[in-house]
N, C-alpha and C. Protein backbone atom coordinates (compact mmCIF):
# COMPACT_ATOMS: atom_id res chain seq x y z
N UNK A 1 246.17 -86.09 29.41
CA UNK A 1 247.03 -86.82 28.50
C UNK A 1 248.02 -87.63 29.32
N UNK A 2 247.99 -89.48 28.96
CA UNK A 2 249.02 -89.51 29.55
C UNK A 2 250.54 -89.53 28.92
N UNK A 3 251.72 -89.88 30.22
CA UNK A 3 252.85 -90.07 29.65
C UNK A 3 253.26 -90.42 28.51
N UNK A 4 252.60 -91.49 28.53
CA UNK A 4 253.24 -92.21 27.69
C UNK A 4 252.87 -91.52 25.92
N UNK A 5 251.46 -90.64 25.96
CA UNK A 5 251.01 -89.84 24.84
C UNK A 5 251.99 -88.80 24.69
N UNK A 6 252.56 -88.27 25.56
CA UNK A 6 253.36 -86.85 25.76
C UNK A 6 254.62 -87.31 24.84
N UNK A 7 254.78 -88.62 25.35
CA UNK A 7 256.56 -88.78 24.89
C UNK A 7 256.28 -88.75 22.92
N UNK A 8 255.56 -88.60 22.26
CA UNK A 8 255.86 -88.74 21.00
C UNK A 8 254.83 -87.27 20.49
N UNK A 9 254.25 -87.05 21.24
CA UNK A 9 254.42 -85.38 20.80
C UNK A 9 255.37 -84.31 20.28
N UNK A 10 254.86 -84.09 19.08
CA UNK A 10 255.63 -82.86 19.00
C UNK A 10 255.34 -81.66 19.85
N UNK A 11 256.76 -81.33 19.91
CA UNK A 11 257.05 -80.21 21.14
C UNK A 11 256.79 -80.71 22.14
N UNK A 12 256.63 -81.46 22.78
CA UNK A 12 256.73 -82.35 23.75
C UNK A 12 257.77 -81.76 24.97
N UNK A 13 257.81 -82.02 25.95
CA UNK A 13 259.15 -81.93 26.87
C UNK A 13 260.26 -82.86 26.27
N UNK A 14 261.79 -82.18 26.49
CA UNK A 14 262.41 -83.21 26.21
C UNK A 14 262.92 -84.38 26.95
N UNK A 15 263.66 -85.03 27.33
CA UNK A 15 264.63 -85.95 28.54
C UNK A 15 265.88 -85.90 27.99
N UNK A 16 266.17 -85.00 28.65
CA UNK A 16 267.51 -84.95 28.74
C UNK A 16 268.55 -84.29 27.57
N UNK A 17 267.68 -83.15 27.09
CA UNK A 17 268.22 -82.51 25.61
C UNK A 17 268.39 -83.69 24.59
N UNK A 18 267.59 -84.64 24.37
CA UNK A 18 267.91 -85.44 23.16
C UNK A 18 266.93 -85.27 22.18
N UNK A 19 265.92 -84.37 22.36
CA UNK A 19 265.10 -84.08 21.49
C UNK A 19 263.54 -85.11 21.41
N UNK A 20 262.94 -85.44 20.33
CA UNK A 20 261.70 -85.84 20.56
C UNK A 20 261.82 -87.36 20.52
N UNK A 21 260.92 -88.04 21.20
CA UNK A 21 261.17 -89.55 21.82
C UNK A 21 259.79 -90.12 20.67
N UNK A 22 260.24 -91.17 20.07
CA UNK A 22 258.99 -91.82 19.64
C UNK A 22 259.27 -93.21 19.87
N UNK A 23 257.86 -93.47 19.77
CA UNK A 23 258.13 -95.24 19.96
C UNK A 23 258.42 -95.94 18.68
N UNK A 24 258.88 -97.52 18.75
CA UNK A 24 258.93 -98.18 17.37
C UNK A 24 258.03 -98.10 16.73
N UNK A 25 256.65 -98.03 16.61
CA UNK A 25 255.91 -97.80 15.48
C UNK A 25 255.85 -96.42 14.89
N UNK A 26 255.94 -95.59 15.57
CA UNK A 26 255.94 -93.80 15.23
C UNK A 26 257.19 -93.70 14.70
N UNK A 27 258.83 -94.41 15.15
CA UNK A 27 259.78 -94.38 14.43
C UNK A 27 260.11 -94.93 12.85
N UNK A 28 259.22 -95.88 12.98
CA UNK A 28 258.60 -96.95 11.65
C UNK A 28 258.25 -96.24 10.47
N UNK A 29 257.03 -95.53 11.21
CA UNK A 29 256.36 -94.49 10.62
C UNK A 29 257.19 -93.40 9.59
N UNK A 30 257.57 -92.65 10.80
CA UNK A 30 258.64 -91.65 10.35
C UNK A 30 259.95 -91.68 9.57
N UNK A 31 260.20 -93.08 9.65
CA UNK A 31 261.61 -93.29 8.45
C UNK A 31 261.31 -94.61 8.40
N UNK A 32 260.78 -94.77 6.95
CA UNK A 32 260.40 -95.76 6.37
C UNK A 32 261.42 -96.99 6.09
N UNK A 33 262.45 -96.77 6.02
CA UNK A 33 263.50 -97.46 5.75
C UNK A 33 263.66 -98.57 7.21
N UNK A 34 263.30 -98.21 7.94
CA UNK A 34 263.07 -99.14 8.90
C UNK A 34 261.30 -99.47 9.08
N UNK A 35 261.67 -100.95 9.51
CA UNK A 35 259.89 -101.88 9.90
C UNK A 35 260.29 -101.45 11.67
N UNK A 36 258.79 -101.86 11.92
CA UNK A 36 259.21 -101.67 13.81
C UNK A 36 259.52 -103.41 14.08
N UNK A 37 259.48 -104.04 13.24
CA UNK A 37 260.49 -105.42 13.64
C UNK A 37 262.15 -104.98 13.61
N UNK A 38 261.96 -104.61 12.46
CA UNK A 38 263.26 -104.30 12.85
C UNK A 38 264.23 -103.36 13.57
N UNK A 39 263.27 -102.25 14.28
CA UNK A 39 263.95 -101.93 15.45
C UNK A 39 263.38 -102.46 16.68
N UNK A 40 262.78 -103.34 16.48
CA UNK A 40 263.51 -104.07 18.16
C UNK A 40 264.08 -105.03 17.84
N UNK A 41 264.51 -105.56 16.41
CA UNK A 41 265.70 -106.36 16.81
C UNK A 41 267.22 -105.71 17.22
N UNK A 42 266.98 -104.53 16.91
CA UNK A 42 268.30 -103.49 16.96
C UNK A 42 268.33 -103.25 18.35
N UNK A 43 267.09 -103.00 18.51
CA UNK A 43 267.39 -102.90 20.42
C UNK A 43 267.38 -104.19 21.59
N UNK A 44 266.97 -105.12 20.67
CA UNK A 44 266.84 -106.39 21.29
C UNK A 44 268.78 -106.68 21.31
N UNK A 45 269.62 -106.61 20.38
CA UNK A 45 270.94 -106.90 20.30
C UNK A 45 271.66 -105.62 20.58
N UNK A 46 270.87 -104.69 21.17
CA UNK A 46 271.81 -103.37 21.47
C UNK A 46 272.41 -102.60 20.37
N UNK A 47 271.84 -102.59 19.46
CA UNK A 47 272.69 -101.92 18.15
C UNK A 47 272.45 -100.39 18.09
N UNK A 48 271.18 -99.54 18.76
CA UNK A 48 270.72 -98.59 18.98
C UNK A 48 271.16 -98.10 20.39
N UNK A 49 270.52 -97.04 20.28
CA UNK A 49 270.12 -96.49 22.12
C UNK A 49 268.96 -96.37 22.08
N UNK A 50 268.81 -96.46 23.36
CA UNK A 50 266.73 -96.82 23.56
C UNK A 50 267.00 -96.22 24.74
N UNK A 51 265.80 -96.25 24.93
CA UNK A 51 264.93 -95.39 26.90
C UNK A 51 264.47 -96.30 27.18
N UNK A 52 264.27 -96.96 28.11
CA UNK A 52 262.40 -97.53 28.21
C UNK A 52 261.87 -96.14 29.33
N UNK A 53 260.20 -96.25 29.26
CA UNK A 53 259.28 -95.43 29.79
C UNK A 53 258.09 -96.98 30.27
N UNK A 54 258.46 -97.16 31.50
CA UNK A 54 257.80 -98.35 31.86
C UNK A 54 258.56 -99.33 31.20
N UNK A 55 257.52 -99.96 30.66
CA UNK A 55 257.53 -101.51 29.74
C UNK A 55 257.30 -100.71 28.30
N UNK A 56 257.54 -99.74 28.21
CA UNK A 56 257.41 -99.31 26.58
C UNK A 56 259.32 -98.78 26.28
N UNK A 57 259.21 -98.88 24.89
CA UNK A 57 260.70 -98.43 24.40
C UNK A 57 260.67 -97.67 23.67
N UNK A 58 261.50 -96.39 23.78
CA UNK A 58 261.53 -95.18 23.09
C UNK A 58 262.46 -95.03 22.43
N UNK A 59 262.32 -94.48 21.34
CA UNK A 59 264.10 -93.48 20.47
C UNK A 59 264.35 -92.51 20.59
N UNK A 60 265.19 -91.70 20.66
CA UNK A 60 265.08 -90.12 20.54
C UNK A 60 265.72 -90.25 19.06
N UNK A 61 265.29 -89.55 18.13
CA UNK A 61 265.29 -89.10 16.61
C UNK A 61 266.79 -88.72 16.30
N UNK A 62 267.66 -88.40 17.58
CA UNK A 62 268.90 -88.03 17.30
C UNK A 62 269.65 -89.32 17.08
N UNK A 63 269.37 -90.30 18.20
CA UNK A 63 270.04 -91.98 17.96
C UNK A 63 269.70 -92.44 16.69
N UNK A 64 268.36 -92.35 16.33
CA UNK A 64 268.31 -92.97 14.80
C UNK A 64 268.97 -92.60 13.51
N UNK A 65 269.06 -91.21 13.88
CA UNK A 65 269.97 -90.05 12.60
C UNK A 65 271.03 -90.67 13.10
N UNK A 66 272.08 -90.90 14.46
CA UNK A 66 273.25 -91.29 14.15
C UNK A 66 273.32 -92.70 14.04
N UNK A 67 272.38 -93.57 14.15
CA UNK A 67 272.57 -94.92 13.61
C UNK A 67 272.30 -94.79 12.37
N UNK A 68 271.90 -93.99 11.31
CA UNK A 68 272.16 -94.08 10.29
C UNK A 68 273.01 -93.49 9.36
N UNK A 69 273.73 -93.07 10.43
CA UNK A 69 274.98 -91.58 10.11
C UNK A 69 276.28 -92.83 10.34
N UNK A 70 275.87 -93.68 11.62
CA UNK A 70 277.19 -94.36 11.58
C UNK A 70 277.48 -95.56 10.57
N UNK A 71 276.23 -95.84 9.95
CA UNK A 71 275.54 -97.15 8.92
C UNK A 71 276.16 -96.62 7.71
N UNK A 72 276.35 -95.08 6.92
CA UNK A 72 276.72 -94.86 5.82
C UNK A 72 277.78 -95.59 5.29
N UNK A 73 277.62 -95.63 4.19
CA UNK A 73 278.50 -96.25 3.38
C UNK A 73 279.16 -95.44 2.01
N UNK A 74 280.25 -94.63 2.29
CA UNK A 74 281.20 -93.58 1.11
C UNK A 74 281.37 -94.65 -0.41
N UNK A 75 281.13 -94.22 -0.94
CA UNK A 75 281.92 -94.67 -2.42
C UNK A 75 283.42 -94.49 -2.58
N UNK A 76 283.77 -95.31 -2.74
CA UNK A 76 284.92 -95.44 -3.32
C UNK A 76 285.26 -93.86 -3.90
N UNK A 77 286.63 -93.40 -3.86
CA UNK A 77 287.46 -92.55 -4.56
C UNK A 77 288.31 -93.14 -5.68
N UNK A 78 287.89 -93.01 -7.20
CA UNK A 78 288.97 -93.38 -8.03
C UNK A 78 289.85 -92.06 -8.44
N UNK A 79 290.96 -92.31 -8.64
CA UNK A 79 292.00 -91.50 -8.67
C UNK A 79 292.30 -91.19 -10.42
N UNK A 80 291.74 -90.00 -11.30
CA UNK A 80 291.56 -90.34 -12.57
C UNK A 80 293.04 -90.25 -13.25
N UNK A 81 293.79 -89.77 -12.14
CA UNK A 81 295.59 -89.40 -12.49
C UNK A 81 296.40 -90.52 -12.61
N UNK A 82 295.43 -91.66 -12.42
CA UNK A 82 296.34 -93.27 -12.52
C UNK A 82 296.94 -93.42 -14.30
């Protein structure tokens, strides 16, 4: 198997305790809410964290949970005591 198969395995080795690495289409895959255009435009403008492995680009699943952890958007609090 090579590397580059290993990195999107589950249970896989990790790099660097960040957990499991997939590429833009396996990330695509896995949370639909994103196209794999549109994460490499995110990594094309740096809006993510990425790896590269060669000439390939990886996520670890934890960057995407907090790019979408930092993306939330709270509702408003109305105050019903007005």
């Amino acid at each position: 198997m090579t590397r580059k198969a290993q990195i999107g395995r589950a249970g896989g080795g990790s790099m660097h305790d960040r957990g499991q690495y997939l590429t833009l289409q396996q990330a695509a895959e896995r949370y639909p809410v994103f196209s794999s255009r549109f994460l490499r435009r995110l990594v094309q403008e740096r809006r993510i964290a990425f790896s590269r492995v060669g000439r390939s680009v990886v996520l670890a699943e934890e960057d995407i949970e907090e790019y979408l952890e930092s993306n939330r958007v709270e509702p408003p609090r109305w105050n019903a005591a007005s």
